[in-house]
PDB file of N, CA and C in Angstrom:
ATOM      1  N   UNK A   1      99.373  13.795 143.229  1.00  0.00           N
ATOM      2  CA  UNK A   1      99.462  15.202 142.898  1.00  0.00           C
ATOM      3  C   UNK A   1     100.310  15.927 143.940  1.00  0.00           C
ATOM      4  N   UNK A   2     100.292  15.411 144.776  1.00  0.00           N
ATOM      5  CA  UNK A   2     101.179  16.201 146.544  1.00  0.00           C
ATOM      6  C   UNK A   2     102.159  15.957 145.497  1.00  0.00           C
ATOM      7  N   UNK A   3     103.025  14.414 145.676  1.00  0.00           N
ATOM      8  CA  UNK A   3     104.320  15.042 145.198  1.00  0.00           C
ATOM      9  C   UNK A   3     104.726  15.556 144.033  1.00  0.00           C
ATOM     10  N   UNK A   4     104.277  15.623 143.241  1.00  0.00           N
ATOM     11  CA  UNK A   4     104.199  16.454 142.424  1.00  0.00           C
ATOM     12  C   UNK A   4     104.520  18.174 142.597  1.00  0.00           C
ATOM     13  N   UNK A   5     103.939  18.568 142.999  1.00  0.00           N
ATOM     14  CA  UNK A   5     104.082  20.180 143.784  1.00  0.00           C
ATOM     15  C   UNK A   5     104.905  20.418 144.756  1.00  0.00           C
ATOM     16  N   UNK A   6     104.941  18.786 145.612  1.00  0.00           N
ATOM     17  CA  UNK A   6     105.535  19.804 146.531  1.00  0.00           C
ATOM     18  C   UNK A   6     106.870  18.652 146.749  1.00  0.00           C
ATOM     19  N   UNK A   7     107.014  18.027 146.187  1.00  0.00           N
ATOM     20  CA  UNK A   7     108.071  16.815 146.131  1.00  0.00           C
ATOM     21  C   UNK A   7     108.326  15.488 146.543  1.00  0.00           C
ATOM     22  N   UNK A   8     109.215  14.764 146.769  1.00  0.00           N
ATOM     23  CA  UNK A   8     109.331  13.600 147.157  1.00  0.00           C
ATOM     24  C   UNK A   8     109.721  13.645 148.999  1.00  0.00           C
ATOM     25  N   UNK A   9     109.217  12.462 149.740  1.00  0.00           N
ATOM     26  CA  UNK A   9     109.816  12.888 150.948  1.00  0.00           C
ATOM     27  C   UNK A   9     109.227  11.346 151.500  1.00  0.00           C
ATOM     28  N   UNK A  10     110.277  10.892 152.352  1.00  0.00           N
ATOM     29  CA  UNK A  10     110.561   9.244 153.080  1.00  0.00           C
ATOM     30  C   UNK A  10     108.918   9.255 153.833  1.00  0.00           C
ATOM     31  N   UNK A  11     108.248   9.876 154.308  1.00  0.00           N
ATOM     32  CA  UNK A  11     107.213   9.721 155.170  1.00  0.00           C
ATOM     33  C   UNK A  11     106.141   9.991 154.195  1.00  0.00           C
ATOM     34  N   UNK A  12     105.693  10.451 153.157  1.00  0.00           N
ATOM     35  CA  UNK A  12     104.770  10.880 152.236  1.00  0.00           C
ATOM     36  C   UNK A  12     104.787   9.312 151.823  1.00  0.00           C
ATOM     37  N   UNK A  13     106.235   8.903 150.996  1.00  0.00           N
ATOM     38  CA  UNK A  13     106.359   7.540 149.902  1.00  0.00           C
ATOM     39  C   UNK A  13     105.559   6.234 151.125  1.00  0.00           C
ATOM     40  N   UNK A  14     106.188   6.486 152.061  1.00  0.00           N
ATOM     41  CA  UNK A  14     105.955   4.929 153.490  1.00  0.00           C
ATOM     42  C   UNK A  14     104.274   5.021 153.538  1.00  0.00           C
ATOM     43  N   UNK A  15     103.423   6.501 153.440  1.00  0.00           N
ATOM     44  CA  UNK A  15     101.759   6.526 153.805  1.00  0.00           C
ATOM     45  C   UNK A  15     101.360   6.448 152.527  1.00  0.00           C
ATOM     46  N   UNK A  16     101.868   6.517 151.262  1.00  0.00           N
ATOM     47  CA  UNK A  16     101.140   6.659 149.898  1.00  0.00           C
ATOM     48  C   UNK A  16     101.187   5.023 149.565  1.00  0.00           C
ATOM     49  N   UNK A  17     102.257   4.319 149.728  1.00  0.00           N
ATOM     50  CA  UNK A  17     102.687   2.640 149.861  1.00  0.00           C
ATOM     51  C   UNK A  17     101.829   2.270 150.441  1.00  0.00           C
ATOM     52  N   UNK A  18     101.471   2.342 152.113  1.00  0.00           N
ATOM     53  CA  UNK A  18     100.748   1.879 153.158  1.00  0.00           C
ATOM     54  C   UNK A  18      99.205   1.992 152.588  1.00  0.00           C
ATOM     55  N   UNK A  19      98.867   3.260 151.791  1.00  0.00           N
ATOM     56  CA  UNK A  19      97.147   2.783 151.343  1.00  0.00           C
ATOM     57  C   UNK A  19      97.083   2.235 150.107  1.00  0.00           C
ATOM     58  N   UNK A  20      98.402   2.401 149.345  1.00  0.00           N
ATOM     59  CA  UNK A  20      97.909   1.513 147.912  1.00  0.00           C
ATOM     60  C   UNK A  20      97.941   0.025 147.996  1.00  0.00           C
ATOM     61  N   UNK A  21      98.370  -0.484 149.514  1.00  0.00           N
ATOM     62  CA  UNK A  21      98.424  -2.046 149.710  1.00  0.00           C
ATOM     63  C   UNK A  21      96.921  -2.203 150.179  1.00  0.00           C
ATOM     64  N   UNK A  22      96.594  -1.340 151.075  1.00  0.00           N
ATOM     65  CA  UNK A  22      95.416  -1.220 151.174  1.00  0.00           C
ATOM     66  C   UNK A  22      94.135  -1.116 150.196  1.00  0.00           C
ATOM     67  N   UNK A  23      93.992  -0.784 149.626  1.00  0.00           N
ATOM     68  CA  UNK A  23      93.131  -0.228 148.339  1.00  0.00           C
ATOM     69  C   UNK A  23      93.162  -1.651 147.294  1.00  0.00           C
ATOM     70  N   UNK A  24      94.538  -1.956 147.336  1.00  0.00           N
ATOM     71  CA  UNK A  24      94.776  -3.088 146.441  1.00  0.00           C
ATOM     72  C   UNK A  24      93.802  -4.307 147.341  1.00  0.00           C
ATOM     73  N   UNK A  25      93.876  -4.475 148.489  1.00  0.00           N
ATOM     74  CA  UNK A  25      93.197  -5.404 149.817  1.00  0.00           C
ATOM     75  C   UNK A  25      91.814  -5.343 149.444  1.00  0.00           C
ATOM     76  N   UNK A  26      91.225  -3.672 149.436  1.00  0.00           N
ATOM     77  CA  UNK A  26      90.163  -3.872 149.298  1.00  0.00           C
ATOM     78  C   UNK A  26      89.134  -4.413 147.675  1.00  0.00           C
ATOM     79  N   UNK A  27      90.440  -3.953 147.260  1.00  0.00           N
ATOM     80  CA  UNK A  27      90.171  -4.195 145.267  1.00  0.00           C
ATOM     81  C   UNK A  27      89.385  -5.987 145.276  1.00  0.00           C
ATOM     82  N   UNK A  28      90.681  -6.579 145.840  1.00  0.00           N
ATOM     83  CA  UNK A  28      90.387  -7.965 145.816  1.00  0.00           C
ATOM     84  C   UNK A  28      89.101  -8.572 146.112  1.00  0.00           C
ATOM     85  N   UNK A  29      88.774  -7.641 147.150  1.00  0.00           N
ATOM     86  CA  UNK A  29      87.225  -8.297 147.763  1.00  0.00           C
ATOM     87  C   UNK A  29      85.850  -7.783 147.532  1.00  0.00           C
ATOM     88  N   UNK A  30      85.995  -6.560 146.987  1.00  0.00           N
ATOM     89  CA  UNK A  30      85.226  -5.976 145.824  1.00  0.00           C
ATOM     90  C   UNK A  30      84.860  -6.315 145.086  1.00  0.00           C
ATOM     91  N   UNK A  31      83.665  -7.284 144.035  1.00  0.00           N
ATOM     92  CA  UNK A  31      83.197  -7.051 143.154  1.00  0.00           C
ATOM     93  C   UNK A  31      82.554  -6.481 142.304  1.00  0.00           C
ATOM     94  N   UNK A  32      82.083  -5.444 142.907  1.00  0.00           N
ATOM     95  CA  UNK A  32      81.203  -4.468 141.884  1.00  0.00           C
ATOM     96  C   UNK A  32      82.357  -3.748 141.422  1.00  0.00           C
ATOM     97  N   UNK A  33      81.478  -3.698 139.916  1.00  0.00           N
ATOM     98  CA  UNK A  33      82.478  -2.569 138.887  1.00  0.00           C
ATOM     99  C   UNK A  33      81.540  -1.361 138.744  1.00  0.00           C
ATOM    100  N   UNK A  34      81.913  -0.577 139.415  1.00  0.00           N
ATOM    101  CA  UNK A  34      81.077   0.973 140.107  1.00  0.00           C
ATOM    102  C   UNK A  34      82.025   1.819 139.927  1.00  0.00           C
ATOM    103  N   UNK A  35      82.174   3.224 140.221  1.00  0.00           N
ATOM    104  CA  UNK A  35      83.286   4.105 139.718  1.00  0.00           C
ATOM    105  C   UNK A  35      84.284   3.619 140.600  1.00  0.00           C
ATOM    106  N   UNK A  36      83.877   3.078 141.966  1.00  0.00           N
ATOM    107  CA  UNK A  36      85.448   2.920 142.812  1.00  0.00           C
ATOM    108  C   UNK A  36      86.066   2.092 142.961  1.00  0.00           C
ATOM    109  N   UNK A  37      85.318   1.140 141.612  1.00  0.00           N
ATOM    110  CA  UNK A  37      86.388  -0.070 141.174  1.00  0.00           C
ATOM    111  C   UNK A  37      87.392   0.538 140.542  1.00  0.00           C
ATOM    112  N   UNK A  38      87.145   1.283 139.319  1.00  0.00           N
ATOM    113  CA  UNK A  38      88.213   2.302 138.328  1.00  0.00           C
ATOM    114  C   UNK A  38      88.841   3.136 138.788  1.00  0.00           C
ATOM    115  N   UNK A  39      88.414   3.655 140.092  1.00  0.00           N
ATOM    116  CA  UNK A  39      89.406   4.827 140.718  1.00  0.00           C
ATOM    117  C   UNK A  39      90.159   4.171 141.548  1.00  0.00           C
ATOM    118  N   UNK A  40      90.257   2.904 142.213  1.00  0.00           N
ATOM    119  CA  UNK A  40      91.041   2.405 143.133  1.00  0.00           C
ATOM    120  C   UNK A  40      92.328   1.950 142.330  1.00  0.00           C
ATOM    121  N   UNK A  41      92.448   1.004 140.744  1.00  0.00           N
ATOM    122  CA  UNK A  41      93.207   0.985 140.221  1.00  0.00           C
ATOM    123  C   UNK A  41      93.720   2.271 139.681  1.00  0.00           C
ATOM    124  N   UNK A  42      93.306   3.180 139.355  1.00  0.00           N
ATOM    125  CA  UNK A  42      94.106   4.378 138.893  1.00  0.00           C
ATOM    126  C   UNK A  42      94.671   4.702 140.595  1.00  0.00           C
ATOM    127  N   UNK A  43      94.292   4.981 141.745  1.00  0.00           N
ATOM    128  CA  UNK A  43      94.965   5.209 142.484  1.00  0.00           C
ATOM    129  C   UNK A  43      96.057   4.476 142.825  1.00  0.00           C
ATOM    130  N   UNK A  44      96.072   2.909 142.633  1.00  0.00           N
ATOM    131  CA  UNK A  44      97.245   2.285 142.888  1.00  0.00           C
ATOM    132  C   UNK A  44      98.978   2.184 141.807  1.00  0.00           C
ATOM    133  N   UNK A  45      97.669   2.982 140.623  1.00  0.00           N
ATOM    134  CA  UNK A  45      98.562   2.988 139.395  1.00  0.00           C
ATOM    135  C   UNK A  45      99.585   4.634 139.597  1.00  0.00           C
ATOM    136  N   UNK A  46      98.933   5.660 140.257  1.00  0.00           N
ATOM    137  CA  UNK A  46      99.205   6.693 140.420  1.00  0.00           C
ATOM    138  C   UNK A  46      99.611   7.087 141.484  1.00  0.00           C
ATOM    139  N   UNK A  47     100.204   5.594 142.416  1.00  0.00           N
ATOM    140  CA  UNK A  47     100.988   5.603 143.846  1.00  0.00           C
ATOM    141  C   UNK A  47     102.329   4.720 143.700  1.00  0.00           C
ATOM    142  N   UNK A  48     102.299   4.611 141.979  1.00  0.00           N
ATOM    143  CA  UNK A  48     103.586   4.408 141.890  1.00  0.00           C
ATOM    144  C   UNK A  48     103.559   2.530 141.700  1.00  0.00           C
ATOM    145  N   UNK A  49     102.822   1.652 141.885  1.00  0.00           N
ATOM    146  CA  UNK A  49     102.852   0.332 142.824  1.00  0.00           C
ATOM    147  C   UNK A  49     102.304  -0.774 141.957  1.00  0.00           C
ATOM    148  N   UNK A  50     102.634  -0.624 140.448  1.00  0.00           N
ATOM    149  CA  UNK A  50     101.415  -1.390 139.370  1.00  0.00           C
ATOM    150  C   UNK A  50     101.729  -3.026 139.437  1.00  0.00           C
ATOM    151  N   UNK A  51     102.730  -3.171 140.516  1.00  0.00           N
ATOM    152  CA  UNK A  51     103.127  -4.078 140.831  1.00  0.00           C
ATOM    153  C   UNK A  51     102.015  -4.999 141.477  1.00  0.00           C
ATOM    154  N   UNK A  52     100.984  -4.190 142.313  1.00  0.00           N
ATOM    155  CA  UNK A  52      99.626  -4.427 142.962  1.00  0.00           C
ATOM    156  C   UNK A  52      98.358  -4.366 142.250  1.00  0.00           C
ATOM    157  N   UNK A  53      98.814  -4.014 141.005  1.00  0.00           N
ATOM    158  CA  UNK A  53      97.438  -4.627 140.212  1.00  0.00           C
ATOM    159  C   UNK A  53      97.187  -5.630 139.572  1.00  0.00           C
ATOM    160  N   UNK A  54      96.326  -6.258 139.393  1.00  0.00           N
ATOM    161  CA  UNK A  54      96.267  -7.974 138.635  1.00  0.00           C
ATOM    162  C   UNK A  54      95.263  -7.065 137.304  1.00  0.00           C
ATOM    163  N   UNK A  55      95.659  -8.466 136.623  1.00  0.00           N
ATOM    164  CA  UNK A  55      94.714  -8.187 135.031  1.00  0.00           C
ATOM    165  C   UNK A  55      93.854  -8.768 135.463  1.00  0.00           C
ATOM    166  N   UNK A  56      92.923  -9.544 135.857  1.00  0.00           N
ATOM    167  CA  UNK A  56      91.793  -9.257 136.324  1.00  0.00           C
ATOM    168  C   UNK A  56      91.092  -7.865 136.710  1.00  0.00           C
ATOM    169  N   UNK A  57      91.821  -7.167 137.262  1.00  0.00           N
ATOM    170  CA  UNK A  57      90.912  -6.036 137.739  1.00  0.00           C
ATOM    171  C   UNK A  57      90.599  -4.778 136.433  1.00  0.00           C
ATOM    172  N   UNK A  58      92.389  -4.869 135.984  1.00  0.00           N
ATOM    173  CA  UNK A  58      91.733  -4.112 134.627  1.00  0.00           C
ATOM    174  C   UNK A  58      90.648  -4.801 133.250  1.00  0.00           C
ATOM    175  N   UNK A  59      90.317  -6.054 133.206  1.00  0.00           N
ATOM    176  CA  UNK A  59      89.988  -6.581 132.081  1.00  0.00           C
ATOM    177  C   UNK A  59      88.532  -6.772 132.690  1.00  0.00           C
ATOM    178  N   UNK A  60      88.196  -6.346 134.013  1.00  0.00           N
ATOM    179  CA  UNK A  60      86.463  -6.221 134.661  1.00  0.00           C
ATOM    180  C   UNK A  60      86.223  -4.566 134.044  1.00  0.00           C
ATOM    181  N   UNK A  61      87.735  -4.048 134.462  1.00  0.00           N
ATOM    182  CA  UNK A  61      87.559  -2.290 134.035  1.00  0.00           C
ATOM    183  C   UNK A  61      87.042  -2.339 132.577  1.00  0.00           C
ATOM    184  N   UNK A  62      87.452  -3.433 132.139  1.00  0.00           N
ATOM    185  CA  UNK A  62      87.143  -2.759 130.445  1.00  0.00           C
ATOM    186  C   UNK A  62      86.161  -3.512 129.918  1.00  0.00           C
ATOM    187  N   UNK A  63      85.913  -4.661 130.338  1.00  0.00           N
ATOM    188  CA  UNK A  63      84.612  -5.491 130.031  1.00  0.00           C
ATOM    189  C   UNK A  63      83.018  -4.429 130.290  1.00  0.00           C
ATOM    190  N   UNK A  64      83.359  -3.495 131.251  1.00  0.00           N
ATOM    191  CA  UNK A  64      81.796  -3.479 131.511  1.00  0.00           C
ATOM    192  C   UNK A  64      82.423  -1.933 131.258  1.00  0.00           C
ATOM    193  N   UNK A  65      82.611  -1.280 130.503  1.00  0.00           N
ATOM    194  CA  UNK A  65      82.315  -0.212 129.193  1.00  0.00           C
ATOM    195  C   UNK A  65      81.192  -0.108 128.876  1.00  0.00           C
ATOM    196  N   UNK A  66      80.575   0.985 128.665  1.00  0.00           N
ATOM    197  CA  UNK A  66      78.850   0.482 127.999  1.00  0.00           C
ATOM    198  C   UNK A  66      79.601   0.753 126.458  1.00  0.00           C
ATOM    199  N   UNK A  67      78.282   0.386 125.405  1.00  0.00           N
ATOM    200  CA  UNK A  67      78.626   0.721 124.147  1.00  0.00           C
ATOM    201  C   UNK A  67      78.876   1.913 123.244  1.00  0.00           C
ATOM    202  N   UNK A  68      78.391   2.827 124.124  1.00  0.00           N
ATOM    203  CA  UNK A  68      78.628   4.180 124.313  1.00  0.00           C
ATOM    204  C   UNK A  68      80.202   4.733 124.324  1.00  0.00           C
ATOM    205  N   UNK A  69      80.864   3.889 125.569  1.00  0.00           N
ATOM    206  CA  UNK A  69      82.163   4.532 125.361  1.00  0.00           C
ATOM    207  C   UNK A  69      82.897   4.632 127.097  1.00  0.00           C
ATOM    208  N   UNK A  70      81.132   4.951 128.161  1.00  0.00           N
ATOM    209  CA  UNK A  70      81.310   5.698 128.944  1.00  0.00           C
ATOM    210  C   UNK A  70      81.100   4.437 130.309  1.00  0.00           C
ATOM    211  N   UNK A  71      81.352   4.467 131.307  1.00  0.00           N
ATOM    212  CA  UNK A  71      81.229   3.708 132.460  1.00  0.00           C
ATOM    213  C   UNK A  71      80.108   3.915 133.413  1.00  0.00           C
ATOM    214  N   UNK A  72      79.227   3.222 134.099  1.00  0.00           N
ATOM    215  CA  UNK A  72      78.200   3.179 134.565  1.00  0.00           C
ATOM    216  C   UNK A  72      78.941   3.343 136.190  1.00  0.00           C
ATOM    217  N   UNK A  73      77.603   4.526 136.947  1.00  0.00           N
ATOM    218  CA  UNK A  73      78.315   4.986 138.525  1.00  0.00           C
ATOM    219  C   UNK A  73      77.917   3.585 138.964  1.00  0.00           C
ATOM    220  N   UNK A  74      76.756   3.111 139.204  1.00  0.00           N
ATOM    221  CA  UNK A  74      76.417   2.130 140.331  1.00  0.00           C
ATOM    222  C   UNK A  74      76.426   0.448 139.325  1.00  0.00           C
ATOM    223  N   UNK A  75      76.669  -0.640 139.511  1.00  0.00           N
ATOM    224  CA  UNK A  75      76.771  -1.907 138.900  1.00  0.00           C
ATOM    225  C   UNK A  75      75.402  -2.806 139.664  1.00  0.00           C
ATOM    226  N   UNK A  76      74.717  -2.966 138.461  1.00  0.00           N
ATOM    227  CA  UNK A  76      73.853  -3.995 138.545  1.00  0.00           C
ATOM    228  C   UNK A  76      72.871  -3.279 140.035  1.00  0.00           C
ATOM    229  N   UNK A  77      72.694  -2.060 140.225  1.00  0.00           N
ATOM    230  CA  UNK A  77      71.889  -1.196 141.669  1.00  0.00           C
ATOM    231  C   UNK A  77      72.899  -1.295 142.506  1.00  0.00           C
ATOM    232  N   UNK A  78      73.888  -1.761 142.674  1.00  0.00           N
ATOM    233  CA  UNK A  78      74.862  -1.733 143.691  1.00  0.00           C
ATOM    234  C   UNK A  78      75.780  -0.723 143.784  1.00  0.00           C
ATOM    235  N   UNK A  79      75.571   0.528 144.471  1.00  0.00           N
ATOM    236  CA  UNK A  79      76.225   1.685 144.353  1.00  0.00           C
ATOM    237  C   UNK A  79      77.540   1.249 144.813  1.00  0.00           C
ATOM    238  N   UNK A  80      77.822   3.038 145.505  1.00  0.00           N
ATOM    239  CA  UNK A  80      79.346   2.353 146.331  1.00  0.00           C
ATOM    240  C   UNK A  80      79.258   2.166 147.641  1.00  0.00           C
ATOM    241  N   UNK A  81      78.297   2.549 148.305  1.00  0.00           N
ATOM    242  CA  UNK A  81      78.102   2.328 149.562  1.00  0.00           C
ATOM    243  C   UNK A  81      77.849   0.356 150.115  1.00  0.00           C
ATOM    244  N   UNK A  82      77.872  -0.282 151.290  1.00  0.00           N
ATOM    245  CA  UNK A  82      77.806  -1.115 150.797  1.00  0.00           C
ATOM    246  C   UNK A  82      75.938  -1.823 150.626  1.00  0.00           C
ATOM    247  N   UNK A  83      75.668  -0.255 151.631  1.00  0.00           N
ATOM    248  CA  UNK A  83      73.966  -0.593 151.692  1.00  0.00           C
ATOM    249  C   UNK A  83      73.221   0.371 151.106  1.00  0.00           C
ATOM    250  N   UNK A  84      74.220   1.138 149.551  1.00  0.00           N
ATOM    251  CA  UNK A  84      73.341   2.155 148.921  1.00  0.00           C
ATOM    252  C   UNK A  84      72.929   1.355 147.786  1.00  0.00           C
ATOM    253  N   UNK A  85      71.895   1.419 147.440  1.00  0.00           N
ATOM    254  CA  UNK A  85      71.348   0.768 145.989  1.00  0.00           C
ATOM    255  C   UNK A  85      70.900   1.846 145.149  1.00  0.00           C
ATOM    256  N   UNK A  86      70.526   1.696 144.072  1.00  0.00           N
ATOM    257  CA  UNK A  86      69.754   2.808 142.560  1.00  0.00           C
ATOM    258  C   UNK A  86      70.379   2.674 141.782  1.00  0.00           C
ATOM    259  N   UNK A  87      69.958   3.492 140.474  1.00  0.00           N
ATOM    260  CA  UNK A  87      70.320   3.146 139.408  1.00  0.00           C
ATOM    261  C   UNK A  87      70.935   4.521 139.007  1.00  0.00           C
ATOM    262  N   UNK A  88      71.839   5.061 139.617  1.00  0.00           N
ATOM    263  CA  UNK A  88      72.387   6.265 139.200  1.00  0.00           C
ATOM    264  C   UNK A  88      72.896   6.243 137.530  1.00  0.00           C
ATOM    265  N   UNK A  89      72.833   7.231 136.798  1.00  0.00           N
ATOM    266  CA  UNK A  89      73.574   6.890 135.753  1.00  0.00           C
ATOM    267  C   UNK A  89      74.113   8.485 135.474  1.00  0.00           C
ATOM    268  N   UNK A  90      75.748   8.437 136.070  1.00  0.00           N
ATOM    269  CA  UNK A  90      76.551   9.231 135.999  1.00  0.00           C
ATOM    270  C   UNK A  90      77.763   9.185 135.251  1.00  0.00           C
ATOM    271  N   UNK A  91      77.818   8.971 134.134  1.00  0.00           N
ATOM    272  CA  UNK A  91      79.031   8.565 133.346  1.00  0.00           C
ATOM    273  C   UNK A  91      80.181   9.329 133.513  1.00  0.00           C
ATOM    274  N   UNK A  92      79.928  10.553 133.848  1.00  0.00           N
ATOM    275  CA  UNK A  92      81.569  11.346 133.772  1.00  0.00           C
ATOM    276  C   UNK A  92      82.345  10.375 134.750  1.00  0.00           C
ATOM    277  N   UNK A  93      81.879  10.695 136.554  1.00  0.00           N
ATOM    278  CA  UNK A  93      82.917  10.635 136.916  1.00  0.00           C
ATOM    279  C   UNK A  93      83.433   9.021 136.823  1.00  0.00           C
ATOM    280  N   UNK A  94      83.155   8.117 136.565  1.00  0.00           N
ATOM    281  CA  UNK A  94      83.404   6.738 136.511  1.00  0.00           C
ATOM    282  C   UNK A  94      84.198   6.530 135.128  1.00  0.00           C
ATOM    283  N   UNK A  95      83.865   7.246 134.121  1.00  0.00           N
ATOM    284  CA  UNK A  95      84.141   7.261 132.553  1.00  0.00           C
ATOM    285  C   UNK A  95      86.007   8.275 132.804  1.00  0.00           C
ATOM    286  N   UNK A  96      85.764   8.953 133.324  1.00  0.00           N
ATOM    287  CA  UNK A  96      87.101   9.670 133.566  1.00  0.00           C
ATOM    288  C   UNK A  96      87.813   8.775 134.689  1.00  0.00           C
ATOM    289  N   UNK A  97      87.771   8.093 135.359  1.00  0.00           N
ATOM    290  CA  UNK A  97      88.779   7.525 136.194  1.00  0.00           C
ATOM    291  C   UNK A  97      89.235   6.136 135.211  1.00  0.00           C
ATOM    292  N   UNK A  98      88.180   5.596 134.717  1.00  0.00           N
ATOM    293  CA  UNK A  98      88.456   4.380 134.093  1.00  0.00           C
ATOM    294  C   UNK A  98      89.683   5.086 133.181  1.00  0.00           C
ATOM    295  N   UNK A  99      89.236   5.933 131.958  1.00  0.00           N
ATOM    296  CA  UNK A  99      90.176   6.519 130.770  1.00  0.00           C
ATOM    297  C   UNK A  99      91.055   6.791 131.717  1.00  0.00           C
ATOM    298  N   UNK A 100      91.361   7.578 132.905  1.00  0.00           N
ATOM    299  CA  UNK A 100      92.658   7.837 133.440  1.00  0.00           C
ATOM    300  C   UNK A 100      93.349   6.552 134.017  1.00  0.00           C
ATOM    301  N   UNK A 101      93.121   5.254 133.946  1.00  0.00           N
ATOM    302  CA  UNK A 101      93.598   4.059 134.608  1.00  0.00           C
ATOM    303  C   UNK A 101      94.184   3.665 133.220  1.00  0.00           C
ATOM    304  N   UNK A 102      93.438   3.239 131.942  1.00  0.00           N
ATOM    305  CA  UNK A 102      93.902   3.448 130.833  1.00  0.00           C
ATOM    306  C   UNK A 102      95.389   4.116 130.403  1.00  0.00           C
ATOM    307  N   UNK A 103      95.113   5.322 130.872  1.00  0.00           N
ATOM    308  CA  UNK A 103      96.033   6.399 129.912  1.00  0.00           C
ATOM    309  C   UNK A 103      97.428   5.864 130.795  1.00  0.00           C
ATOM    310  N   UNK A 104      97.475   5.551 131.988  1.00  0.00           N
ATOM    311  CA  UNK A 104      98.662   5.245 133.048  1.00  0.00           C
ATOM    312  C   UNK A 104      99.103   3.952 132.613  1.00  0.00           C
ATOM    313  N   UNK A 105      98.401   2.990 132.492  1.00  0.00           N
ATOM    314  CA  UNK A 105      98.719   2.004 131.615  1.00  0.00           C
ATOM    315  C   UNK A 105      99.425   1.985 130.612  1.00  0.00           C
ATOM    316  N   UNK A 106      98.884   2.834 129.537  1.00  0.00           N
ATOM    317  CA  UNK A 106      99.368   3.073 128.230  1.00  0.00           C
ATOM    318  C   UNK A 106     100.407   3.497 128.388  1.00  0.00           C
ATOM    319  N   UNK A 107     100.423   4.694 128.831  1.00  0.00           N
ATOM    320  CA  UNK A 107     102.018   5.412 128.869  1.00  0.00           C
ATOM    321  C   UNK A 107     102.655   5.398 130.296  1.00  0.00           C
ATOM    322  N   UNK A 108     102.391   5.178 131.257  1.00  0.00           N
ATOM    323  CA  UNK A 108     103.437   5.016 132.544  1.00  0.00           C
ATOM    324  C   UNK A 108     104.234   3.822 132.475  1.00  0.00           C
ATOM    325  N   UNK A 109     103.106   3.014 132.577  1.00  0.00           N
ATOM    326  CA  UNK A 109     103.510   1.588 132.363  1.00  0.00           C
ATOM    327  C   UNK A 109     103.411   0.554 131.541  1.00  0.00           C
ATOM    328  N   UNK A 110     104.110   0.725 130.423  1.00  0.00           N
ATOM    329  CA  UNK A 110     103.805   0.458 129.795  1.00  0.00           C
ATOM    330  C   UNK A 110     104.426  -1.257 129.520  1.00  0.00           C
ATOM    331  N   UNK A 111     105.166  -1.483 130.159  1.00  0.00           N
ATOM    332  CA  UNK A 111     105.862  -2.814 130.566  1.00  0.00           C
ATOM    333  C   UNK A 111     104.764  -3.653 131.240  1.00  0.00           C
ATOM    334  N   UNK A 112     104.027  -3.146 132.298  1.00  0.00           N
ATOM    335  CA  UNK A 112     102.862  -3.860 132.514  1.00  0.00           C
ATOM    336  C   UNK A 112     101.851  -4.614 131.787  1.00  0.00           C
ATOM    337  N   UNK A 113     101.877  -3.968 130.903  1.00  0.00           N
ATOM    338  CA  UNK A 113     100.935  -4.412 129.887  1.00  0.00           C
ATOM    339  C   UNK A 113     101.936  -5.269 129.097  1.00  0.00           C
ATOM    340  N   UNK A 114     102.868  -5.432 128.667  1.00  0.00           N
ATOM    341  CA  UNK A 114     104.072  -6.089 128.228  1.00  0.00           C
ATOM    342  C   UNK A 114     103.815  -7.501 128.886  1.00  0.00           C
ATOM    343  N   UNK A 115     103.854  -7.565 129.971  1.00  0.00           N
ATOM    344  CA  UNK A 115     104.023  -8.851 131.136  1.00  0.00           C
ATOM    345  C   UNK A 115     102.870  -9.420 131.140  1.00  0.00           C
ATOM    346  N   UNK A 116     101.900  -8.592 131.312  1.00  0.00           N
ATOM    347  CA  UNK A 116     100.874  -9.585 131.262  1.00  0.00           C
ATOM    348  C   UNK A 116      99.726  -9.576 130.079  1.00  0.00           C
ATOM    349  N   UNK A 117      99.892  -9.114 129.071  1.00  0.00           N
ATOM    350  CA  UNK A 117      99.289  -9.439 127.654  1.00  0.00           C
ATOM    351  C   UNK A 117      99.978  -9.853 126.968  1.00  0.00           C
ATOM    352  N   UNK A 118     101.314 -10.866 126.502  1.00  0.00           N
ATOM    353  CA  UNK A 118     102.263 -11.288 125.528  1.00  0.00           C
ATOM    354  C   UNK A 118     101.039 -11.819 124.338  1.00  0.00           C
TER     355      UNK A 118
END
């Protein structure tokens, strides 16, 4: 959203790069599918870098959908913390990052999905 408003600039692109390698680092070693599984790929998708996402991570994003429609905050009691547990059940904000990882997919990149679903 920064550049967006306020533009493009060599030191913004080098720190927005530098955490989506990061994020992608931590994606890998992450297993719970909790909201900040779905927001880490929309962030890497929305830092420009879809180059750093594997289909694995989106096809965990979409496997554990409830039947509802909507995404569950905490997986299996495993919040996001790594020593918070409960059974929160907050669908917006997890249900809106997932659909926004989606929608970037669909229409940003849409070659991505090209490459790796033939």
């Amino acid at each position: 959203m920064y550049r967006r408003f306020n533009g493009r600039a060599p030191e913004l692109d080098q720190t927005i790069d530098y955490l989506a390698g990061k994020i992608a680092r931590d994606q890998h070693y992450d297993f719970r599918i909790n909201d900040s599984y779905a927001q880490r790929v929309a962030f890497v998708l929305a830092a420009e870098r879809p180059d750093l996402v594997r289909s694995r991570w989106v096809e965990r994003v979409l496997d554990s959908q409830n039947p509802d429609g909507s995404w569950n905050y905490c997986w299996h009691g495993w919040c996001r913390g790594v020593f918070e547990f409960g059974y929160k059940y907050n669908p917006g904000h997890p249900t809106v990052q997932a659909a926004w990882m989606m929608t970037m997919l669909k229409y940003r990149y849409p070659t991505w999905i090209a490459e790796h679903y033939k």
